[in-house]
N, C-alpha and C. Protein backbone atom coordinates (compact mmCIF):
# COMPACT_ATOMS: atom_id res chain seq x y z
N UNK A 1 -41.70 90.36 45.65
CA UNK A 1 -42.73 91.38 45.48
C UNK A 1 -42.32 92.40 44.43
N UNK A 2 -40.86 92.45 43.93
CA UNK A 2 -40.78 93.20 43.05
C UNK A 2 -40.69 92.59 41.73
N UNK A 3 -41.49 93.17 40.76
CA UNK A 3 -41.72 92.72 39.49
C UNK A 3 -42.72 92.28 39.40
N UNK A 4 -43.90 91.90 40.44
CA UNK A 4 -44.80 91.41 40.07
C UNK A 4 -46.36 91.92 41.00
N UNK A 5 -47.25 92.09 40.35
CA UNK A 5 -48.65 92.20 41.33
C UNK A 5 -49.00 91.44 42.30
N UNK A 6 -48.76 91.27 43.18
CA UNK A 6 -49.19 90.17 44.05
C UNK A 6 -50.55 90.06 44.04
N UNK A 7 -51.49 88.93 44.64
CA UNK A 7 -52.47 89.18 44.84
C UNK A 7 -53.28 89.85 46.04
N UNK A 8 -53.95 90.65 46.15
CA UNK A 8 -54.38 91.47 46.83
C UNK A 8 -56.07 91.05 47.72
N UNK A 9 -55.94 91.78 48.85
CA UNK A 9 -56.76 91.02 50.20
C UNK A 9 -57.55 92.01 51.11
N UNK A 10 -58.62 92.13 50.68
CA UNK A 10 -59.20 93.02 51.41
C UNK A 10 -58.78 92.89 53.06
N UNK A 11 -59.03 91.51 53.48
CA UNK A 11 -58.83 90.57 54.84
C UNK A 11 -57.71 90.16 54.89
N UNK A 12 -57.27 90.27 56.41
CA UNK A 12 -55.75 89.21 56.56
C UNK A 12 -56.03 87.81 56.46
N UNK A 13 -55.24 87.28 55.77
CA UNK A 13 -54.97 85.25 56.21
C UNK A 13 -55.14 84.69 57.24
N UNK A 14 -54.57 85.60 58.28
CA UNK A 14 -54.23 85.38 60.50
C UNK A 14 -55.42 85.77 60.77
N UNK A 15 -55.69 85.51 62.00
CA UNK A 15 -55.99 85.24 62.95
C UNK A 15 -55.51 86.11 63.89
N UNK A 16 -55.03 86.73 65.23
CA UNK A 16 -54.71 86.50 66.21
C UNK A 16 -53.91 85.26 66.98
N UNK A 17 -55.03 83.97 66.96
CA UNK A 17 -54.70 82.97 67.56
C UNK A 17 -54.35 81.97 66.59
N UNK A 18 -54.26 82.39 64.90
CA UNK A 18 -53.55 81.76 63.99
C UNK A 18 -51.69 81.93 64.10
N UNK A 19 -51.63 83.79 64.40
CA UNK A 19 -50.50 83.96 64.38
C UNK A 19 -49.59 83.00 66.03
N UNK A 20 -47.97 83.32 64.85
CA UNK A 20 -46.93 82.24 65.40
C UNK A 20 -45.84 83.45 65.17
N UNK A 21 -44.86 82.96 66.42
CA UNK A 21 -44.31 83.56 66.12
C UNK A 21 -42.66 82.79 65.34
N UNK A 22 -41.99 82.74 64.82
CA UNK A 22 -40.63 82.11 64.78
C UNK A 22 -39.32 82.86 64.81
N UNK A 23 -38.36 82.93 65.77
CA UNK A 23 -37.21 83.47 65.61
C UNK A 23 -36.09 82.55 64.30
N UNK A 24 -36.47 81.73 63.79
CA UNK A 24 -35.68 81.64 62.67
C UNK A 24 -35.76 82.54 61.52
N UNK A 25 -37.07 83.17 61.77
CA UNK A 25 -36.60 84.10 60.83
C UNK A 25 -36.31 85.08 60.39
N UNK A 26 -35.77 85.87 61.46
CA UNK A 26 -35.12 86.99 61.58
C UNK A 26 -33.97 86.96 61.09
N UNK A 27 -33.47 88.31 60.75
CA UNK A 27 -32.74 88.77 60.08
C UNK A 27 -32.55 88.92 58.61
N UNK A 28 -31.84 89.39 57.92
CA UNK A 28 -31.66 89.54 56.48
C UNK A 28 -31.08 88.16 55.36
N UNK A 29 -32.24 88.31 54.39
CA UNK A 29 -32.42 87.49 53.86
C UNK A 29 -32.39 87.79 52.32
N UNK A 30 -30.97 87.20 51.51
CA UNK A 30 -31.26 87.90 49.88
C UNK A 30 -31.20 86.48 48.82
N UNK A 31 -31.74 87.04 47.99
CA UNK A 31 -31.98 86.40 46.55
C UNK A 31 -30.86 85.87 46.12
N UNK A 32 -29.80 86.60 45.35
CA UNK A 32 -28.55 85.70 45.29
C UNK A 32 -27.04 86.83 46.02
N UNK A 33 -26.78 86.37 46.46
CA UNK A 33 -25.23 86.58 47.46
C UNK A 33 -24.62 87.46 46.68
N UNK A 34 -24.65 86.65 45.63
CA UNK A 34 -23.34 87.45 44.51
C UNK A 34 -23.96 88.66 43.48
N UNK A 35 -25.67 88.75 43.23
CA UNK A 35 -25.98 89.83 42.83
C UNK A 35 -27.41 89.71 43.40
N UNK A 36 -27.70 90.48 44.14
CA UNK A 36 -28.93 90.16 45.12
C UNK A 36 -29.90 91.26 43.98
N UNK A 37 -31.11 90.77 44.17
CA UNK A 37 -32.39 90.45 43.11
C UNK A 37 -33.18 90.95 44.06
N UNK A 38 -33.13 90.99 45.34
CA UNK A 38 -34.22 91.56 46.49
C UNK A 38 -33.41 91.15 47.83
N UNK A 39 -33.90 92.39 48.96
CA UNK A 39 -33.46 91.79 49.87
C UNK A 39 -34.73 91.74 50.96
N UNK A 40 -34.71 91.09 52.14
CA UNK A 40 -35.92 90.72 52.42
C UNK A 40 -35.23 90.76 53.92
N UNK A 41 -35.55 91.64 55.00
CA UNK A 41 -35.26 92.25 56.39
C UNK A 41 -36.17 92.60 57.04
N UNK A 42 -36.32 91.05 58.55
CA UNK A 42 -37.37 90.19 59.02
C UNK A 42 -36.57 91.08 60.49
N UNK A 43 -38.10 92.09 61.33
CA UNK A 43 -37.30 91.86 62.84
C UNK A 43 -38.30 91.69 63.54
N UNK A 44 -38.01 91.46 65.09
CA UNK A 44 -39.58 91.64 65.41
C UNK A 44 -40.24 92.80 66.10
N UNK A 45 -40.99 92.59 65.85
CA UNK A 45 -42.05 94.14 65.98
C UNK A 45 -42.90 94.51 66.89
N UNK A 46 -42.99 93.61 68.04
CA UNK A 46 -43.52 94.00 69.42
C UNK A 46 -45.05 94.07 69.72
N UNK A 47 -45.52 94.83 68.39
CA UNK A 47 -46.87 94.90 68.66
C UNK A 47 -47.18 95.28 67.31
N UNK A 48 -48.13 94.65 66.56
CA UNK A 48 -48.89 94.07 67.20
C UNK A 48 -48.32 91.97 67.82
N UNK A 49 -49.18 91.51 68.58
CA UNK A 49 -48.39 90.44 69.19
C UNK A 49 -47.99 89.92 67.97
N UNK A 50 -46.66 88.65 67.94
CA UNK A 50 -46.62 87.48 67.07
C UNK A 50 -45.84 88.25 65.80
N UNK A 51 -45.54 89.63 65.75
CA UNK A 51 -45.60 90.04 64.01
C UNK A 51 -44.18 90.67 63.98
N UNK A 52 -43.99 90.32 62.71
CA UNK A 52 -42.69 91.11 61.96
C UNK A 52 -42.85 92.29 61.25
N UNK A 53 -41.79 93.29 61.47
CA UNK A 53 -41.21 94.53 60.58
C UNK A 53 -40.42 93.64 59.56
N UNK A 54 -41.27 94.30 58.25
CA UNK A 54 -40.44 93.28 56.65
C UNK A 54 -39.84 94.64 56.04
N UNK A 55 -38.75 94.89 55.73
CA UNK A 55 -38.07 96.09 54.87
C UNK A 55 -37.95 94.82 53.74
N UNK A 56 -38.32 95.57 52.68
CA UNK A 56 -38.26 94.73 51.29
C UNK A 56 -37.42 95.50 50.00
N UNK A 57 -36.45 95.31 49.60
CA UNK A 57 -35.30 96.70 49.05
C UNK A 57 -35.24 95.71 47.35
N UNK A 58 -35.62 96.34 46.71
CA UNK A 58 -35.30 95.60 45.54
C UNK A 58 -33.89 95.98 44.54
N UNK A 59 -34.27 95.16 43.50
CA UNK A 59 -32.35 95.52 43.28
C UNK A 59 -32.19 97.11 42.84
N UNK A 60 -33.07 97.88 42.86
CA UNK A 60 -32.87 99.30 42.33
C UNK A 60 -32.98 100.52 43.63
N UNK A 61 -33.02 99.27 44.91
CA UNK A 61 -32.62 100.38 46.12
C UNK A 61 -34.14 100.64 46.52
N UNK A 62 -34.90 100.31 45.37
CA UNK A 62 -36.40 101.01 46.32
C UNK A 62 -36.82 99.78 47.29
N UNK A 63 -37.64 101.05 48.57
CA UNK A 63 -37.77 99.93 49.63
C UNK A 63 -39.77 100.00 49.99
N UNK A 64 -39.75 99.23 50.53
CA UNK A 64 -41.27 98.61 50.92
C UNK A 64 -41.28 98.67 52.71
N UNK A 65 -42.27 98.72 53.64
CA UNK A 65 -41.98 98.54 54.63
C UNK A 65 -43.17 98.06 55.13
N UNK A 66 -43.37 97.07 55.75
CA UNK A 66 -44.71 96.00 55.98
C UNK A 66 -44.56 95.51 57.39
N UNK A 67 -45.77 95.71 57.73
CA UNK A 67 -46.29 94.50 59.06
C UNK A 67 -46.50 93.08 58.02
N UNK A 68 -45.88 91.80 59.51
CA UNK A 68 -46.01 91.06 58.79
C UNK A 68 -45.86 89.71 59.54
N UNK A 69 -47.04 88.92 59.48
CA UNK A 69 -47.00 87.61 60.29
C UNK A 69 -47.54 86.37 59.76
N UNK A 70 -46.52 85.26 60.53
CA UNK A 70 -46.40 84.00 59.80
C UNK A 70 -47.66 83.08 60.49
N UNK A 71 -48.44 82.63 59.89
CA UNK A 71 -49.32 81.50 60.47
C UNK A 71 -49.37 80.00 59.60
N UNK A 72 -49.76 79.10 60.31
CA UNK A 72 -49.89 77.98 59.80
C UNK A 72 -51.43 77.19 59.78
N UNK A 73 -51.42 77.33 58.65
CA UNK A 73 -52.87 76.38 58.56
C UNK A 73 -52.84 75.09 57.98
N UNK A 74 -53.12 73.70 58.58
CA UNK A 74 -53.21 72.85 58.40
C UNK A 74 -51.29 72.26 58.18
N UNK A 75 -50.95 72.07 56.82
CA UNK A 75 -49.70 71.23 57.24
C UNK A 75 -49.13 72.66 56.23
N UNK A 76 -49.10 73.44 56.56
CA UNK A 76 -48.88 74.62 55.42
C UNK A 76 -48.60 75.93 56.12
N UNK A 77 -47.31 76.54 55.76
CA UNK A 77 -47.14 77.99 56.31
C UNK A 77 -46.75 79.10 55.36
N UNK A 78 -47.90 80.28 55.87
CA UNK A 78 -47.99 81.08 55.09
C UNK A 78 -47.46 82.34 56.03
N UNK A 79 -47.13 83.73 54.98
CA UNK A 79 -46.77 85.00 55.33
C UNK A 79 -47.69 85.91 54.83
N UNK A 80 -48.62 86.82 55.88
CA UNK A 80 -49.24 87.59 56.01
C UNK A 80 -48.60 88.90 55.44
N UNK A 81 -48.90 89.99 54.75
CA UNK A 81 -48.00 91.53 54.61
C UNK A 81 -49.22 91.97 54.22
N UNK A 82 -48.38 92.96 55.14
CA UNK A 82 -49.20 94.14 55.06
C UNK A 82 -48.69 95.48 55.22
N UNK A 83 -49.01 96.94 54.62
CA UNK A 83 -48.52 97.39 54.56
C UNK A 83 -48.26 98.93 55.66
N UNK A 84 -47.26 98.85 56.47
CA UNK A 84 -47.17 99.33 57.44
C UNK A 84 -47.46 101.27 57.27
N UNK A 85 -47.18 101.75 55.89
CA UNK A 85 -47.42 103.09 55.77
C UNK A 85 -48.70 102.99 54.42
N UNK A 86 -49.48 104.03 54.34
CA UNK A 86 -50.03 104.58 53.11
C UNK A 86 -48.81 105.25 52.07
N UNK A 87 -49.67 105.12 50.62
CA UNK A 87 -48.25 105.59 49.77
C UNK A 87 -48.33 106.99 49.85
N UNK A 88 -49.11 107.83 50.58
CA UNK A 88 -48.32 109.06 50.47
C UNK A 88 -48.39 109.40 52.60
N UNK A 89 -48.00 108.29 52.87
CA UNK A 89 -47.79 109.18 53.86
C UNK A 89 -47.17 108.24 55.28
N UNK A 90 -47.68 108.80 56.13
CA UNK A 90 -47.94 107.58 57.44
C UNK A 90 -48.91 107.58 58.10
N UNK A 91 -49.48 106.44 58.34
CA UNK A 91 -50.89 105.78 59.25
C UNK A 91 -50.65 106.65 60.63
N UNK A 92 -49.36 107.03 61.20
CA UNK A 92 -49.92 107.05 62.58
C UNK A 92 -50.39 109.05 62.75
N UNK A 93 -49.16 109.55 61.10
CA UNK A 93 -49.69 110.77 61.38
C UNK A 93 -49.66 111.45 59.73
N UNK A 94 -51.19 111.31 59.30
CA UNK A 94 -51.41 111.64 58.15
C UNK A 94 -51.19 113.12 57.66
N UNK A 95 -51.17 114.03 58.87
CA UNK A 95 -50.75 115.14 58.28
C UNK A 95 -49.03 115.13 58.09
N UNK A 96 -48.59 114.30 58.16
CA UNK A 96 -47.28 114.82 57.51
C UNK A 96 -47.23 114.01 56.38
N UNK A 97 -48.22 114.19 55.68
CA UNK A 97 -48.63 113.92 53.98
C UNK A 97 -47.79 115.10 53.21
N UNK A 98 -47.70 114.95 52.16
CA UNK A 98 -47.97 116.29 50.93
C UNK A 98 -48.96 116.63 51.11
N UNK A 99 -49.81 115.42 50.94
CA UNK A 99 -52.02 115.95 50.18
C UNK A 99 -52.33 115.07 51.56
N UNK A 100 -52.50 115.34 52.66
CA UNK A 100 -53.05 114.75 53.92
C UNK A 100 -54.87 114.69 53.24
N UNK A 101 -55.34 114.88 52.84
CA UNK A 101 -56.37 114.68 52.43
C UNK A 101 -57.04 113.37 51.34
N UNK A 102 -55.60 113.45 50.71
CA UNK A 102 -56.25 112.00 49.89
C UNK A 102 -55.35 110.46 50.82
N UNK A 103 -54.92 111.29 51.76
CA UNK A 103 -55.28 109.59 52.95
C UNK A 103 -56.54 108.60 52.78
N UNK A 104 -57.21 109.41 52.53
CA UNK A 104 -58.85 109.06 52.92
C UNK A 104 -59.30 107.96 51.86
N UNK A 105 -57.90 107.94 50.61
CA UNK A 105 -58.78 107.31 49.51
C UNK A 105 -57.61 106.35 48.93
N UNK A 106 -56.86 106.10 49.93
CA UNK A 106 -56.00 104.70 49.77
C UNK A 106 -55.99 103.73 51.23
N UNK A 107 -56.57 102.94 50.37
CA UNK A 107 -57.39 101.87 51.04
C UNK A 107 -55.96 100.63 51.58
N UNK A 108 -55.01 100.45 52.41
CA UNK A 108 -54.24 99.14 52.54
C UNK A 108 -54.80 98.19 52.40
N UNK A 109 -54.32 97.24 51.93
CA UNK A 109 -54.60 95.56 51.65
C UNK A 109 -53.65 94.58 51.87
N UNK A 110 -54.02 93.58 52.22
CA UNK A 110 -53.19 92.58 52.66
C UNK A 110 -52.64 91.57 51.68
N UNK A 111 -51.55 91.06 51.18
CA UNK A 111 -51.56 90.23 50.68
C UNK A 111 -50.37 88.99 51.25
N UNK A 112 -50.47 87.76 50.34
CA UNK A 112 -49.93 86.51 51.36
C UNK A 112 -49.10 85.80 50.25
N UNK A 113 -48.12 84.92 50.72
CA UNK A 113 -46.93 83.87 50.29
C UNK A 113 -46.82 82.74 51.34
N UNK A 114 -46.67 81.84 50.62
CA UNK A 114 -46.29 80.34 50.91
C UNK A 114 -45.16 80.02 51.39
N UNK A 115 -44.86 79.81 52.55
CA UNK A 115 -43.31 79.24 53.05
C UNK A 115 -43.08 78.19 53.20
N UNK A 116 -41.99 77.74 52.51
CA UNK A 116 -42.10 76.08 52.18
C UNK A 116 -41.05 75.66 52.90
N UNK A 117 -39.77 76.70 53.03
CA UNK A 117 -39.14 76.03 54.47
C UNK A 117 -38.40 77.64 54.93
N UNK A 118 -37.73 77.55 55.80
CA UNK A 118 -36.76 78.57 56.41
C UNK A 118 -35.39 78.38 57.12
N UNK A 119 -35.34 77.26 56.87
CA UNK A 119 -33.80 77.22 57.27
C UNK A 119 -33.44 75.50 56.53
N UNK A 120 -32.57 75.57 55.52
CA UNK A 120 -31.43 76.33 55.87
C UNK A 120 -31.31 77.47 54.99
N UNK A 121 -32.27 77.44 53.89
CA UNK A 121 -32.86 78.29 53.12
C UNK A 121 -34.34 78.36 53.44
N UNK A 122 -34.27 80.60 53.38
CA UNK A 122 -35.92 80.59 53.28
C UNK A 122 -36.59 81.05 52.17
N UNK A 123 -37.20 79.51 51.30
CA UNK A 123 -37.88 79.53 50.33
C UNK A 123 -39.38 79.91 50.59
N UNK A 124 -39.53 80.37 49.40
CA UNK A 124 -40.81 81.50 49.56
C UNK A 124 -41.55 81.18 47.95
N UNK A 125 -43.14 80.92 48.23
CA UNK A 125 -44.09 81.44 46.57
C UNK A 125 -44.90 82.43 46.98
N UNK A 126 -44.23 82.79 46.24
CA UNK A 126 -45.49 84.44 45.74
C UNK A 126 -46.07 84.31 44.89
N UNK A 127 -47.52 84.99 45.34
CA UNK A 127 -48.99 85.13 44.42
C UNK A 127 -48.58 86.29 43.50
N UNK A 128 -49.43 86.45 42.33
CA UNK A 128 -49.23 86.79 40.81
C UNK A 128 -50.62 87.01 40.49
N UNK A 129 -51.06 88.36 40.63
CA UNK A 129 -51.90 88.41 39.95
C UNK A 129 -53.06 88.12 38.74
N UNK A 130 -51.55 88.09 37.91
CA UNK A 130 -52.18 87.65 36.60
C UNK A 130 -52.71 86.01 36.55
N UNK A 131 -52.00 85.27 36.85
CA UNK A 131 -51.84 83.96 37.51
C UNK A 131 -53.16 83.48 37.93
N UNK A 132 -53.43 84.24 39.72
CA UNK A 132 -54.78 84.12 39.96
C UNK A 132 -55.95 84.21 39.14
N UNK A 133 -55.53 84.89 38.24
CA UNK A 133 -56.63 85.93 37.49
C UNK A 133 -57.52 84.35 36.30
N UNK A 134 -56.42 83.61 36.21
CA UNK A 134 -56.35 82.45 35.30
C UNK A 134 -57.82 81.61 36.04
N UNK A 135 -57.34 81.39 37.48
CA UNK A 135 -57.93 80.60 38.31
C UNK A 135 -59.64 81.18 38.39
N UNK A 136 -59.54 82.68 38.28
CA UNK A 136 -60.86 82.97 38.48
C UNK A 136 -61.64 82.84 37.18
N UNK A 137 -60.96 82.83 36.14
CA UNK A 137 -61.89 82.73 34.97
C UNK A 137 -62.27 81.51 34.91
N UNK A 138 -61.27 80.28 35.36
CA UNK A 138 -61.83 79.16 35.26
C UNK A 138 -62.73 78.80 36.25
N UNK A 139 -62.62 79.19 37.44
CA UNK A 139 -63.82 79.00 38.39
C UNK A 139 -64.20 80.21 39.28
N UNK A 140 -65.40 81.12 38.98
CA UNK A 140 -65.97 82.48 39.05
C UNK A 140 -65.98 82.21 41.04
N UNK A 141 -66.63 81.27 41.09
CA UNK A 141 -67.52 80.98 42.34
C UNK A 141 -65.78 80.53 43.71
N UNK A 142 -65.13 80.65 42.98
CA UNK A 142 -63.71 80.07 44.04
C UNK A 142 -63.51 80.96 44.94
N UNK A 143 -63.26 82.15 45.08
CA UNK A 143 -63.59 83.03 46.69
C UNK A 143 -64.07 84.32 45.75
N UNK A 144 -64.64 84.77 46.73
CA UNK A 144 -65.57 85.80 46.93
C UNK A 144 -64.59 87.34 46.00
N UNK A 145 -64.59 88.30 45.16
CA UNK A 145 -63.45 89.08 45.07
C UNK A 145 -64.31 90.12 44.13
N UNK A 146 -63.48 91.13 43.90
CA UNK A 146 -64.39 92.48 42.94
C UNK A 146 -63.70 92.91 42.03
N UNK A 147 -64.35 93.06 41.25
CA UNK A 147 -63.25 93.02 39.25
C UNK A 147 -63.16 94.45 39.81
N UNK A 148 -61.82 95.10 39.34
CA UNK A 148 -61.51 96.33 39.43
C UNK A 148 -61.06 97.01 38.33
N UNK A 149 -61.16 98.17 38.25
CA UNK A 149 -60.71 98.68 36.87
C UNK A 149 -59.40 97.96 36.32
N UNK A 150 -58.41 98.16 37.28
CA UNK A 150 -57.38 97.73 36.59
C UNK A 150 -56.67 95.86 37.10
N UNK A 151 -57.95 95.35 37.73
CA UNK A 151 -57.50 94.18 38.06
C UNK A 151 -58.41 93.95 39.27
N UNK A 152 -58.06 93.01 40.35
CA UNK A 152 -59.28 93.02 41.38
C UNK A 152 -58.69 92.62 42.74
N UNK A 153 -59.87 92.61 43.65
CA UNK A 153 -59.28 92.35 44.97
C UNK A 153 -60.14 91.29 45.71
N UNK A 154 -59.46 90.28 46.67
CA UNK A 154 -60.41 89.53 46.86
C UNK A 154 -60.99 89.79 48.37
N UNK A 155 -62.49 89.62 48.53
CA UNK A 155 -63.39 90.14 49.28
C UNK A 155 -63.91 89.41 50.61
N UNK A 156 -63.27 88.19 50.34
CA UNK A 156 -63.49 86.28 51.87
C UNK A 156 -63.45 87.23 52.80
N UNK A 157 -63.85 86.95 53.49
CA UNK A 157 -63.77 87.14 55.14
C UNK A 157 -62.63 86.03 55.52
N UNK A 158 -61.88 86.32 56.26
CA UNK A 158 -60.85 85.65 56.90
C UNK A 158 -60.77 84.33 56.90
N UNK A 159 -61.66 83.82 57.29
CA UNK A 159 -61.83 81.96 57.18
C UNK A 159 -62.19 81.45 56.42
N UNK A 160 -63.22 82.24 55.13
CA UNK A 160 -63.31 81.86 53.91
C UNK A 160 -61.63 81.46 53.17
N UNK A 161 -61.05 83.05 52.74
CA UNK A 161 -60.03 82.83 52.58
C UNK A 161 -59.01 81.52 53.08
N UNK A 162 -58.51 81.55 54.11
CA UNK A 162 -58.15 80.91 54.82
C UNK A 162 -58.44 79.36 53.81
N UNK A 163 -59.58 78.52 53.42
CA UNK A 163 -60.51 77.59 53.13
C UNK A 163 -59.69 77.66 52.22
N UNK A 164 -59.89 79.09 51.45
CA UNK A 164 -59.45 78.72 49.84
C UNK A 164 -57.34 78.41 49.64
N UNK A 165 -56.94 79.17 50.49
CA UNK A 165 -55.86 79.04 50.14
C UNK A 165 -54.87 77.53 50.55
N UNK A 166 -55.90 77.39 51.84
CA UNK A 166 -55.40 75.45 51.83
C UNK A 166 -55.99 74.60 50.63
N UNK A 167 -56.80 74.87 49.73
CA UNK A 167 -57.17 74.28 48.62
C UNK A 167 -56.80 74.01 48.04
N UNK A 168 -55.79 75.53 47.88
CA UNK A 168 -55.07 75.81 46.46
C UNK A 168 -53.52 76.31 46.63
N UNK A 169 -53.11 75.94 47.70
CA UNK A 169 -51.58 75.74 48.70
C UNK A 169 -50.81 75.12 47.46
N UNK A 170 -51.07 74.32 46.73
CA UNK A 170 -50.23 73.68 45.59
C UNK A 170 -50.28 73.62 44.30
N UNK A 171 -51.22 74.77 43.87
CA UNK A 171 -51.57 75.44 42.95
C UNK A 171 -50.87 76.61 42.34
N UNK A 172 -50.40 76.73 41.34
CA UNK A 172 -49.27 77.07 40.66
C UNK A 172 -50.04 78.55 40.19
N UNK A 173 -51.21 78.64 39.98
CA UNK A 173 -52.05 79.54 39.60
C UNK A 173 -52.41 80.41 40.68
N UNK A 174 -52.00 80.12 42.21
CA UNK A 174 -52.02 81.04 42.91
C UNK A 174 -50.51 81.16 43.67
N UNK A 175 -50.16 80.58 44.01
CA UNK A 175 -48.38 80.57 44.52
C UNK A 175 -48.10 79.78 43.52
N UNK A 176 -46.64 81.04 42.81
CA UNK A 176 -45.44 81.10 41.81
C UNK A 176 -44.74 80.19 42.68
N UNK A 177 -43.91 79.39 41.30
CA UNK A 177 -42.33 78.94 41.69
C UNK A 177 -41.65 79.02 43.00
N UNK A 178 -40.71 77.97 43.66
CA UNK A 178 -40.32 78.71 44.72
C UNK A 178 -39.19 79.29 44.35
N UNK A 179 -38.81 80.43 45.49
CA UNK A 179 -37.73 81.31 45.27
C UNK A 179 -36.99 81.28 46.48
N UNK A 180 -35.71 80.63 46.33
CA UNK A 180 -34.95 80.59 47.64
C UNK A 180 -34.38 82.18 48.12
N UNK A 181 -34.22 82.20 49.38
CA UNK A 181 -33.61 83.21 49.77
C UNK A 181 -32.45 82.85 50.68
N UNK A 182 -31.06 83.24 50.71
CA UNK A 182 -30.14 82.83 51.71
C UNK A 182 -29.96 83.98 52.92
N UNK A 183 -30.21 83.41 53.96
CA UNK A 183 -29.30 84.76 55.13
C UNK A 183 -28.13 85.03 55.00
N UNK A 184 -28.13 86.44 54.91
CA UNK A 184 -27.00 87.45 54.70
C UNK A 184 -26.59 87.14 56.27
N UNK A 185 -25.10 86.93 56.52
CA UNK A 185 -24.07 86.86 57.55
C UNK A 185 -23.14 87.92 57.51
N UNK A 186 -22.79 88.50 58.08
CA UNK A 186 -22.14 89.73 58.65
C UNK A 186 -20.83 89.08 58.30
N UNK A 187 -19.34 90.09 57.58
CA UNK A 187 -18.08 89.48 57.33
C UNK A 187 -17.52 89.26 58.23
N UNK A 188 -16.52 87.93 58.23
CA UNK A 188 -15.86 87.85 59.08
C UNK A 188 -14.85 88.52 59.19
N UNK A 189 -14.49 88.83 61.12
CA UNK A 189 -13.41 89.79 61.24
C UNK A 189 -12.28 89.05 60.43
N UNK A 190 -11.43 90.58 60.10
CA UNK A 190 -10.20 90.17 59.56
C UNK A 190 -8.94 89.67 60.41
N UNK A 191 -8.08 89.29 60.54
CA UNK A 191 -7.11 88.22 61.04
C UNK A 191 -6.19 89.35 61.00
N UNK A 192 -6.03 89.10 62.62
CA UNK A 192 -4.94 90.07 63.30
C UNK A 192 -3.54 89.89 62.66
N UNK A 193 -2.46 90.79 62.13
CA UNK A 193 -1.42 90.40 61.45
C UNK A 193 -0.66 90.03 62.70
N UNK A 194 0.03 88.79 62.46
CA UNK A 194 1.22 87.77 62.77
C UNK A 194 1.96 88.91 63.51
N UNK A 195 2.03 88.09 64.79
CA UNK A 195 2.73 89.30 66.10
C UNK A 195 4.67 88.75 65.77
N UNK A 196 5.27 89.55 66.00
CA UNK A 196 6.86 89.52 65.74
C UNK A 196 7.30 89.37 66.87
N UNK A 197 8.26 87.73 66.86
CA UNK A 197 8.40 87.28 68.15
C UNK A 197 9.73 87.96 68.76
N UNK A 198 10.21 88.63 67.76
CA UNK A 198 11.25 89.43 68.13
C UNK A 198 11.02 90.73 68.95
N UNK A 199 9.98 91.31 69.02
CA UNK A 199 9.39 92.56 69.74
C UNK A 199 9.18 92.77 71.57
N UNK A 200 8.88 91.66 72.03
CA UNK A 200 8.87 91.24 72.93
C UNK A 200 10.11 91.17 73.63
N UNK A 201 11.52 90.55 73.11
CA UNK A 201 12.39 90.90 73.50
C UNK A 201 13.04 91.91 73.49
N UNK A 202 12.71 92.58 72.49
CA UNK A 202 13.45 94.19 72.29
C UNK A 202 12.53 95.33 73.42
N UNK A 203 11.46 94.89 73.68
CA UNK A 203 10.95 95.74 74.94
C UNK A 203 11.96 95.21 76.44
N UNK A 204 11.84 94.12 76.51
CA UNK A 204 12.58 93.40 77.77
C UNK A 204 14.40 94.22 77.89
């Protein structure tokens, strides 16, 4: 998600009775080991049912913080995000804004990625704005969406969507490249120094 526009969703992908839940994929998850590119920190989140807390930290420390749930449609699994705060504030208490007033005029949106596996790596395609943008010029009538000043958003109702993205599940013009991610493992303890067999007798 960093570096690029994702594509953007008026509507979630899920369901309710789409969402799944999986404990494989919890925990922290980065780009590369040796100079991590993003890190991606999966827990679960209680409520709403089925869904994950995503902390998303890119390599410059800035972080993202998203609701976020995995469903499967047809032979295909996708990741729902969404975004758990407004950018100036928080959903549950808008007056502890700066400008509690222009709450009113940032709208959250949902957007979605392709999971192609999760263990033993969890590979991931992310949507690209510009990308999509390809797809709509070539076919106007492909889901429902609204040109926006600076780009657009798409407008399906849930199962429309849903329709389109099993369509186009292998479509390069809407899910980018895959991008592996490895789980981060906690270091191993360090190794107790070598006990002196001589010590034992000098207590005795």
């Amino acid at each position: 998600m960093g570096g690029c526009v994702p594509v953007m969703s008026l509507h979630p992908l899920y369901t309710h009775e789409d969402a799944v839940f999986e404990k494989k994929l919890l925990g922290t998850w980065i780009q590369d080991p040796n100079d991590p590119e993003s890190i991606w920190e999966f827990k679960a989140a209680g409520e709403p049912e089925n869904s994950y807390e995503l902390t998303f930290t890119d390599k410059d420390g800035q972080k993202g913080l998203f609701t976020a749930h995995l469903l499967k449609l047809e032979d295909n699994t996708f990741l729902d995000v969404y975004p758990k705060h407004f950018p100036s504030g928080s959903l549950d208490d808008p007056n502890a804004a700066p400008w509690p007033y222009n709450q009113f005029f940032f709208a959250p949106a949902h957007t979605f990625l392709k999971v192609d596996a999760i263990e033993p790596q969890l590979i991931i395609r992310l949507s690209e704005d510009d990308q999509m943008e390809k797809l709509l010029e070539e076919d106007p009538n492909a889901i429902a969406y609204e040109q926006l000043e600076d780009g657009f958003i798409l407008t399906a109702p849930t199962k429309q969507l849903q329709t389109f993205v099993i369509k186009y599940a292998n479509d390069k013009r809407l899910f980018l490249y895959p991008t592996a991610l490895t789980r981060q493992t906690a270091d191993p303890p360090k190794p107790s120094p070598p006990k002196d067999p001589n010590e034992a007798a000098k207590k005795e």
